[in-house]
C-alpha atoms as a PDB file:
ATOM      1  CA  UNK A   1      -8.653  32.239  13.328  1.00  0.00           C
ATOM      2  CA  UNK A   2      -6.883  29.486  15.428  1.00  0.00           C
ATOM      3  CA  UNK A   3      -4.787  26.813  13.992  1.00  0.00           C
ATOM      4  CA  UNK A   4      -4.247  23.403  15.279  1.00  0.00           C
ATOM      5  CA  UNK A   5      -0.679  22.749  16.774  1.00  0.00           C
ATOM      6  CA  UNK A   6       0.417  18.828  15.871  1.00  0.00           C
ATOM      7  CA  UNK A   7       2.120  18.617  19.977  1.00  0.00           C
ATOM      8  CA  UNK A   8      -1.544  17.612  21.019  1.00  0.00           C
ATOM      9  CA  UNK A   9      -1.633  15.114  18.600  1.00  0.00           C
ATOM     10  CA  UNK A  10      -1.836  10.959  19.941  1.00  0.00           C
ATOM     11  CA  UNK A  11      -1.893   7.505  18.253  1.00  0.00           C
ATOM     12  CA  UNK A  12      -4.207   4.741  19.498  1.00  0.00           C
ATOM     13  CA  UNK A  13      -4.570   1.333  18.831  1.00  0.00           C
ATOM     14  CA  UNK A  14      -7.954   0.017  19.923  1.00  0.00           C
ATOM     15  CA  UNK A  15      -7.175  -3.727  19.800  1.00  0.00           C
ATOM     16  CA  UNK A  16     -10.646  -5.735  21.655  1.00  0.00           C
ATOM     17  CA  UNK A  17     -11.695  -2.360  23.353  1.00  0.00           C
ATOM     18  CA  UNK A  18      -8.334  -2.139  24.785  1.00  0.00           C
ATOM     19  CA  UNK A  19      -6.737   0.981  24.105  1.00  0.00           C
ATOM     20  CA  UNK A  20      -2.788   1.063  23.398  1.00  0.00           C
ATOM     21  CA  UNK A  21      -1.534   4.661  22.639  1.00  0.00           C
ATOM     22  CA  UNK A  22       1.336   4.189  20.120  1.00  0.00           C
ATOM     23  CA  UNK A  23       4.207   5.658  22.533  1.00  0.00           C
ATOM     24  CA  UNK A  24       6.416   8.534  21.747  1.00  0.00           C
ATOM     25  CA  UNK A  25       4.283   9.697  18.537  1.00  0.00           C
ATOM     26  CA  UNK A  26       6.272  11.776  16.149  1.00  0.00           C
ATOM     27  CA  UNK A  27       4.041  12.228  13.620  1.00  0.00           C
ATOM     28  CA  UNK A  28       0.965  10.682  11.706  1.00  0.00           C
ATOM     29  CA  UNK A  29      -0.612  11.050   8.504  1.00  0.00           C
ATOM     30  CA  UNK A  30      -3.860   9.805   6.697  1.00  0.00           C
ATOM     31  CA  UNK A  31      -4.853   9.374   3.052  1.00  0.00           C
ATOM     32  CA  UNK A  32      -8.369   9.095   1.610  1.00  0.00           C
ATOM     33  CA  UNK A  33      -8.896   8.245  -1.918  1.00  0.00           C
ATOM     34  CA  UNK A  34     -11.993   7.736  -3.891  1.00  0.00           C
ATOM     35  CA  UNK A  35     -11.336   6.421  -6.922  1.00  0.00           C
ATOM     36  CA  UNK A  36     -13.532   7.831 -10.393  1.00  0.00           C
ATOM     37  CA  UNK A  37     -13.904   6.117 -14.059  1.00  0.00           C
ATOM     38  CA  UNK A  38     -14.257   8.219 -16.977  1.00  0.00           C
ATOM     39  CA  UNK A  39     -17.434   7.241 -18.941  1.00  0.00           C
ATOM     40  CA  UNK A  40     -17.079  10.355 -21.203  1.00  0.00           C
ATOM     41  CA  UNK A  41     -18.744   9.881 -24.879  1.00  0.00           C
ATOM     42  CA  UNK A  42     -17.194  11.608 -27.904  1.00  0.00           C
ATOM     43  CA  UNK A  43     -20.222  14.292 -28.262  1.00  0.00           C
ATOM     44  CA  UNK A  44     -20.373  15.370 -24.715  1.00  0.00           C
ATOM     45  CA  UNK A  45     -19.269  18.932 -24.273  1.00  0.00           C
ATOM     46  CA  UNK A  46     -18.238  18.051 -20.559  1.00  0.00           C
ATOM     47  CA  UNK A  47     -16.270  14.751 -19.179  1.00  0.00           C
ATOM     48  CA  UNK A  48     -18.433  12.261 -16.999  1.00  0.00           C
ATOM     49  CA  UNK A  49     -17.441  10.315 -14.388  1.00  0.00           C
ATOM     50  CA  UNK A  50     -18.697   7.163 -12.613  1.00  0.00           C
ATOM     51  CA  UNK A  51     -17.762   6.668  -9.239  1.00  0.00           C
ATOM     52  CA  UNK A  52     -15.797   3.860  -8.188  1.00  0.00           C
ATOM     53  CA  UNK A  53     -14.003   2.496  -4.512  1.00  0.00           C
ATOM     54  CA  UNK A  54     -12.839   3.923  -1.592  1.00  0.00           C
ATOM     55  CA  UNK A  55      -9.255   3.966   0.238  1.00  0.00           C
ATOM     56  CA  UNK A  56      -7.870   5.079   2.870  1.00  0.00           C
ATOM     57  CA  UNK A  57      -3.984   4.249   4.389  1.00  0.00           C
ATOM     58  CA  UNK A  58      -2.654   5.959   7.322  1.00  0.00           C
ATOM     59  CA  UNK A  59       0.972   6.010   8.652  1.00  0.00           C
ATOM     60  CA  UNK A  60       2.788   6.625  12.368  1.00  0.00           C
ATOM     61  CA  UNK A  61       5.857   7.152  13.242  1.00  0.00           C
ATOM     62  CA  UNK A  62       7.472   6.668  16.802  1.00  0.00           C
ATOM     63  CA  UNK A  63      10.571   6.866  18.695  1.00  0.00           C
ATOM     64  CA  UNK A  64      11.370   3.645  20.233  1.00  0.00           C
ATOM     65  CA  UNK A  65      11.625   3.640  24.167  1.00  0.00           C
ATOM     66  CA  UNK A  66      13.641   1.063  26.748  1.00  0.00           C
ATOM     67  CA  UNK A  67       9.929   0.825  28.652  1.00  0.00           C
ATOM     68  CA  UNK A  68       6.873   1.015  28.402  1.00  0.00           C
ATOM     69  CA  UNK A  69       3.825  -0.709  26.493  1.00  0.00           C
ATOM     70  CA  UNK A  70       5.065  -3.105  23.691  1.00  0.00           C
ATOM     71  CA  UNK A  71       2.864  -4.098  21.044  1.00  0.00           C
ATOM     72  CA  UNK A  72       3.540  -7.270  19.576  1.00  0.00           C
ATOM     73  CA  UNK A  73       4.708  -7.046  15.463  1.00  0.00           C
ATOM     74  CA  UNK A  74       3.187 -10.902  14.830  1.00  0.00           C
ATOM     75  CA  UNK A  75       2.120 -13.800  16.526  1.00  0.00           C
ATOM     76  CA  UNK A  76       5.237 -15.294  16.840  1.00  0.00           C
ATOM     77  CA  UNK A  77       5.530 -12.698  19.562  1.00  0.00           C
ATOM     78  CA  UNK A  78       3.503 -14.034  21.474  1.00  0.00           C
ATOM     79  CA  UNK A  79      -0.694 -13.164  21.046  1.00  0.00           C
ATOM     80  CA  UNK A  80      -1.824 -11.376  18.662  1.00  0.00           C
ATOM     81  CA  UNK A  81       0.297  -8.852  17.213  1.00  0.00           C
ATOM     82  CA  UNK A  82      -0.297  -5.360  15.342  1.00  0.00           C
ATOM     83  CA  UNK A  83       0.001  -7.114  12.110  1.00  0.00           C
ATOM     84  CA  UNK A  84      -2.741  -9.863  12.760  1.00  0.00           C
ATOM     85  CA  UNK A  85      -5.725  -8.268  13.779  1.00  0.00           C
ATOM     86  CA  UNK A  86      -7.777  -5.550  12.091  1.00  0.00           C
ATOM     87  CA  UNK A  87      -8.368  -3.310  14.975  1.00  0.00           C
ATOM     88  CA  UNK A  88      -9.587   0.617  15.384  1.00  0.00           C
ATOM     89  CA  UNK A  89      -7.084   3.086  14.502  1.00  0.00           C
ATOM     90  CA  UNK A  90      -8.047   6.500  15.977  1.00  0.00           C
ATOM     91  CA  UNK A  91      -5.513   9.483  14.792  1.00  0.00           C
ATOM     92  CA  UNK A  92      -6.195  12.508  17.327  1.00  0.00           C
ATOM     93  CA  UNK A  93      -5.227  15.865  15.730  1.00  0.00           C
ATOM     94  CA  UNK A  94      -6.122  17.698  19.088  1.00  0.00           C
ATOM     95  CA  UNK A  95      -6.529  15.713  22.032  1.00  0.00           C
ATOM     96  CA  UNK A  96      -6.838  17.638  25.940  1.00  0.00           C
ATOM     97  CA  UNK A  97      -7.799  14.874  28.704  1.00  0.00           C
ATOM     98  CA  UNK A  98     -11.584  15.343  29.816  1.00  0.00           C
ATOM     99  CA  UNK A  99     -12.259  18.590  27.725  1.00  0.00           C
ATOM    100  CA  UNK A 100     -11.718  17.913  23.616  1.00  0.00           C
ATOM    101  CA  UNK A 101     -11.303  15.416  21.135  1.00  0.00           C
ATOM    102  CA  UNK A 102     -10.710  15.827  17.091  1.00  0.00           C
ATOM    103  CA  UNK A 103      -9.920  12.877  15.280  1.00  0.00           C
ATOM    104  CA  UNK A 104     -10.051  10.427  12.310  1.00  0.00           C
ATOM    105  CA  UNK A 105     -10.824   7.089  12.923  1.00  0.00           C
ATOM    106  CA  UNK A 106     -11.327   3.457  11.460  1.00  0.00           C
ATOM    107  CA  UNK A 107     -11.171  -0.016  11.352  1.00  0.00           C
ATOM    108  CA  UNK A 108      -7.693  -0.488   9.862  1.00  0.00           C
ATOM    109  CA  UNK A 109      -5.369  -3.369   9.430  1.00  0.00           C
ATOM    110  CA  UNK A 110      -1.237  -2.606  10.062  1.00  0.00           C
ATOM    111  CA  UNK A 111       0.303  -3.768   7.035  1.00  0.00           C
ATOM    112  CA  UNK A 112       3.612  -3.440   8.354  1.00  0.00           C
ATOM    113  CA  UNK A 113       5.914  -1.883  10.840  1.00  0.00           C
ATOM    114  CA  UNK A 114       9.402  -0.870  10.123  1.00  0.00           C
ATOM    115  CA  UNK A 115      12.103   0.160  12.592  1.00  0.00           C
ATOM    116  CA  UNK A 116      15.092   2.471  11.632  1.00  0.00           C
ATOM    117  CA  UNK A 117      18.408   2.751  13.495  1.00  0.00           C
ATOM    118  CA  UNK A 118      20.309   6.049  12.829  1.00  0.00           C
ATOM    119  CA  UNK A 119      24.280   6.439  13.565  1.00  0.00           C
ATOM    120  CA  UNK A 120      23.068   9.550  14.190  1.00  0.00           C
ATOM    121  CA  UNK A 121      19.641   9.921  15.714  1.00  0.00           C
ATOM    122  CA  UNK A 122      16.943   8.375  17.577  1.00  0.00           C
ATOM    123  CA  UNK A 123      15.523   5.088  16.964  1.00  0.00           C
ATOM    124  CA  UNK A 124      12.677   5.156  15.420  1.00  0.00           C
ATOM    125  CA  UNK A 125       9.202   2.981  14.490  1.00  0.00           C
ATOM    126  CA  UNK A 126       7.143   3.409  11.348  1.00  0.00           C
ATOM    127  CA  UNK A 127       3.740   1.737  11.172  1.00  0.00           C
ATOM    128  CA  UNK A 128       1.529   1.234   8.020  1.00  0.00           C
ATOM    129  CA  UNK A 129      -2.029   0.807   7.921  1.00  0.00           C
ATOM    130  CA  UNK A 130      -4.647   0.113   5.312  1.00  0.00           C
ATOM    131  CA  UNK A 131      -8.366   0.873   6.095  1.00  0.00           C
ATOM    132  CA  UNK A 132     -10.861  -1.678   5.627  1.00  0.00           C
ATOM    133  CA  UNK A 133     -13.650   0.343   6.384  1.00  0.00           C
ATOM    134  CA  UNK A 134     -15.281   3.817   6.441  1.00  0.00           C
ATOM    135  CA  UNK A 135     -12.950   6.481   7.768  1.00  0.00           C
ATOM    136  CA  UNK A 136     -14.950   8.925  10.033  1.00  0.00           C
ATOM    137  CA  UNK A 137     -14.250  12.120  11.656  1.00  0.00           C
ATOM    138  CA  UNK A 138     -14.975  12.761  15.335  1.00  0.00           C
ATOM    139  CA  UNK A 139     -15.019  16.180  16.589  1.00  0.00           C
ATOM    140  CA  UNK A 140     -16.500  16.356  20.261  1.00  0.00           C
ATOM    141  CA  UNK A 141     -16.088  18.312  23.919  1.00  0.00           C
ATOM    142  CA  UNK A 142     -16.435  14.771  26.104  1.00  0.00           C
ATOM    143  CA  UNK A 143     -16.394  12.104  24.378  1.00  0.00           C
ATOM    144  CA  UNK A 144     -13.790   9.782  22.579  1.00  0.00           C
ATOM    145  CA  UNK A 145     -14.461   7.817  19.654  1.00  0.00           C
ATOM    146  CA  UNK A 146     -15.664   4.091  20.642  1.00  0.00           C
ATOM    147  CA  UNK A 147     -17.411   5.247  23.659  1.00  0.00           C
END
């Protein structure tokens, strides 16, 4: 059985079908959540549960380059920034050019970004993002999500 290796993993940020990949990715993660009530009665010999909302939050963290593609935090930066747009956020666990594509994505607003200056280590970005939609899986041969 093969396993997935997170090196061919990428970040994009699909802001008015203009793709920005998040440079320098580190790492990402992704959390789905579906919350559940309890509507068990007092003579029921097994618990019942009523479905309730859906969740999903996804963070990114980069290394922070001299060049290169800046995305702006706010609009004070100029435009509109990471933090004032509700965009597509598409998290690649594999990704090879032209030949295959595995990924979660969607519509997600970033919720904050937070950068971190080590004596001792590389600088560093952290992004936040809440989901404001269905998440969806993509698995394909050709085709990235969007297209």
């Amino acid at each position: 059985m093969a396993f997935m290796s997170g090196k061919n993993g990428k970040i994009i940020w699909d802001a008015d079908d203009t793709d920005v990949g998040l440079s320098y990715a580190q790492s990402w993660s992704c959390t789905y959540s579906h919350e559940v009530a309890e509507i068990t009665s007092m003579q029921d010999t097994w618990r019942t549960y009523y479905t309730g909302s859906q969740d999903w939050t996804a963070t990114a963290e980069c290394l922070l380059v001299t060049t290169g593609t800046e995305i702006p935090i706010g609009s004070a930066d100029g435009g509109l920034g990471m933090a004032d747009d509700e965009c597509m956020l598409e998290l690649y666990f594999h990704h090879e050019v032209g030949t295959k594509f595995r990924a979660v994505y969607g519509n997600a607003i970033c919720t904050g970004v937070s950068i971190s200056d080590p004596v001792d280590g590389i600088v560093t970005v952290n992004y936040t993002f809440q989901g404001i939609d269905h998440l969806k899986w993509y698995s394909s041969n050709t085709v990235e999500p969007g297209e």
